[in-house]
Protein backbone atom coordinates (compact mmCIF):
# COMPACT_ATOMS: atom_id res chain seq x y z
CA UNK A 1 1.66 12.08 16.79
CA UNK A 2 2.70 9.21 14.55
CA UNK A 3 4.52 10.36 11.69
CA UNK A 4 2.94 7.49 9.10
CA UNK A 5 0.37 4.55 9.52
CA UNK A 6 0.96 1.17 8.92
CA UNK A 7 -1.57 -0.92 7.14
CA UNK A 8 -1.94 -4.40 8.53
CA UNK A 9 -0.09 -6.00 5.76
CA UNK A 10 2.70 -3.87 5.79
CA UNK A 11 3.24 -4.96 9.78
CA UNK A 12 2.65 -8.19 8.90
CA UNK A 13 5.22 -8.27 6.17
CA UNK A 14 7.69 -6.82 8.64
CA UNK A 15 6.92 -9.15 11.21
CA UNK A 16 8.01 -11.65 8.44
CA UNK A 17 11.33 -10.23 7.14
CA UNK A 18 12.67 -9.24 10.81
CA UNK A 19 11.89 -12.88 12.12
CA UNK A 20 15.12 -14.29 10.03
CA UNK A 21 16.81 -11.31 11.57
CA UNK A 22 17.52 -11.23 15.32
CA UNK A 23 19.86 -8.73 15.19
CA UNK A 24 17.90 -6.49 13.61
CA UNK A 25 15.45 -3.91 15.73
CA UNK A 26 13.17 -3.13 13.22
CA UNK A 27 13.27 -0.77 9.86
CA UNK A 28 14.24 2.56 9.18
CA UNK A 29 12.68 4.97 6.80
CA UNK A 30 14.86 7.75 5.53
CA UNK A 31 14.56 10.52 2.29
CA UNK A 32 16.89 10.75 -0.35
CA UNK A 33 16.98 13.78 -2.46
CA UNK A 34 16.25 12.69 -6.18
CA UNK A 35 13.68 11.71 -8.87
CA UNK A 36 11.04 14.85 -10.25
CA UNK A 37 9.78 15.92 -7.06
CA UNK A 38 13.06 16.58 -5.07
CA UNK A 39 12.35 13.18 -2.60
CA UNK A 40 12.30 9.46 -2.76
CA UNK A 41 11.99 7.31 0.37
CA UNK A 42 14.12 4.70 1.55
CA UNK A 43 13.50 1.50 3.72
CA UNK A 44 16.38 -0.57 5.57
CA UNK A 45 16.55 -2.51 8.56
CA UNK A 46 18.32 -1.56 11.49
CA UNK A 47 20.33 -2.48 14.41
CA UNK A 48 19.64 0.34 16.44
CA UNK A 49 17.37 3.53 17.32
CA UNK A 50 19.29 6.77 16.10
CA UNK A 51 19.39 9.50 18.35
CA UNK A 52 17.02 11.65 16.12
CA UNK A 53 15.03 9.09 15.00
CA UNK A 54 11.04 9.05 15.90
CA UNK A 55 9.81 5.51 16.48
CA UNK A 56 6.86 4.15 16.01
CA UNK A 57 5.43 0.93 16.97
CA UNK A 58 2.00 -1.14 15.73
CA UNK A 59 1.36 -4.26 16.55
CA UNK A 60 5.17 -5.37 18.06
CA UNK A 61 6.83 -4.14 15.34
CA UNK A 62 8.94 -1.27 15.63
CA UNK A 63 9.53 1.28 12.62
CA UNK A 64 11.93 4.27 13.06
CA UNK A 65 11.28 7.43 11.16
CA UNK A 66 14.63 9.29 10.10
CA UNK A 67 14.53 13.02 11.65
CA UNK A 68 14.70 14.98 7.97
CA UNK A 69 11.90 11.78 7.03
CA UNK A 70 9.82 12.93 9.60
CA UNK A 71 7.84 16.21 8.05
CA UNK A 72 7.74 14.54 4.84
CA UNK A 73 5.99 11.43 6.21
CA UNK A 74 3.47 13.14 8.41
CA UNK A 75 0.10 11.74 7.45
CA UNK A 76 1.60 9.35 4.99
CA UNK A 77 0.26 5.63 4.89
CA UNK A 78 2.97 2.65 4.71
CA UNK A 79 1.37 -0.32 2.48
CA UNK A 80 2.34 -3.61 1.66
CA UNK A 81 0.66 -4.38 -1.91
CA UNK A 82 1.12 -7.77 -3.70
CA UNK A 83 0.12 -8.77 -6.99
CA UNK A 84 1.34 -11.36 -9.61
CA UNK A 85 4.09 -9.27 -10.45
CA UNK A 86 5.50 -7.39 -7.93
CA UNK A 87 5.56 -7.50 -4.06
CA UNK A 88 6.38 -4.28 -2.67
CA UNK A 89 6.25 -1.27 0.31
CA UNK A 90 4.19 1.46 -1.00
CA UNK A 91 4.05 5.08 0.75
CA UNK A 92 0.37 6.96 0.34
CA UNK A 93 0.67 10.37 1.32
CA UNK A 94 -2.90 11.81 0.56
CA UNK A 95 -1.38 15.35 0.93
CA UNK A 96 0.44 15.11 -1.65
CA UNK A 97 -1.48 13.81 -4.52
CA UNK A 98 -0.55 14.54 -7.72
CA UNK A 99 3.30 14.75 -7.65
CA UNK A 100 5.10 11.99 -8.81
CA UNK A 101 6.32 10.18 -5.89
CA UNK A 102 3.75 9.70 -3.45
CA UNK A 103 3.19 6.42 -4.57
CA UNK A 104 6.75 5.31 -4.61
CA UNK A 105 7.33 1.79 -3.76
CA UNK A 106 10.50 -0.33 -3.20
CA UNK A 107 11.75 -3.87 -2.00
CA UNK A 108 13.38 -4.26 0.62
């Protein structure tokens, strides 16, 4: 049971940022407490699978899934949206439409 879905571009823009980064694994998606809704989530890359983490790999490229990220992602789609302003990670969670947040996007 994979904790979140990747859209193609999203794998393909890790594929990208990981290739000038051979030390690097993959990425890691965590939860910090903050912002109206009590969550925001993060994205880093990493050197290394944490004990807890869950792991999830599409197409080569291997995301790791935080354990306290783990409920909180569960049915939540990882996007990578461009447009002329902004290029950026977006997280889709359809169960929780409505609360500010569920959109939340970042740059890594």
């Amino acid at each position: 049971q994979a904790s979140s879905i990747h859209t193609p571009s999203a794998v393909q823009k890790i594929k990208e940022l990981l290739k000038d980064k051979p030390d690097h694994v993959g990425v890691k998606v965590g939860v910090r407490t903050r912002g109206c809704n009590g969550l925001s989530y993060t994205l880093e890359y990493t050197k290394s699978k944490g004990d807890s983490d869950e792991e999830v790999v599409q197409d080569g490229v291997r995301v790791f899934i935080e354990k306290k990220a783990q409920l909180t992602l569960l049915g939540t789609e990882m996007d990578y949206v461009e447009d002329k302003l902004s290029s950026e990670f977006v997280f889709n969670n359809p169960n929780i439409k409505g609360t500010c947040g569920c959109g939340e996007s970042f740059n890594i």
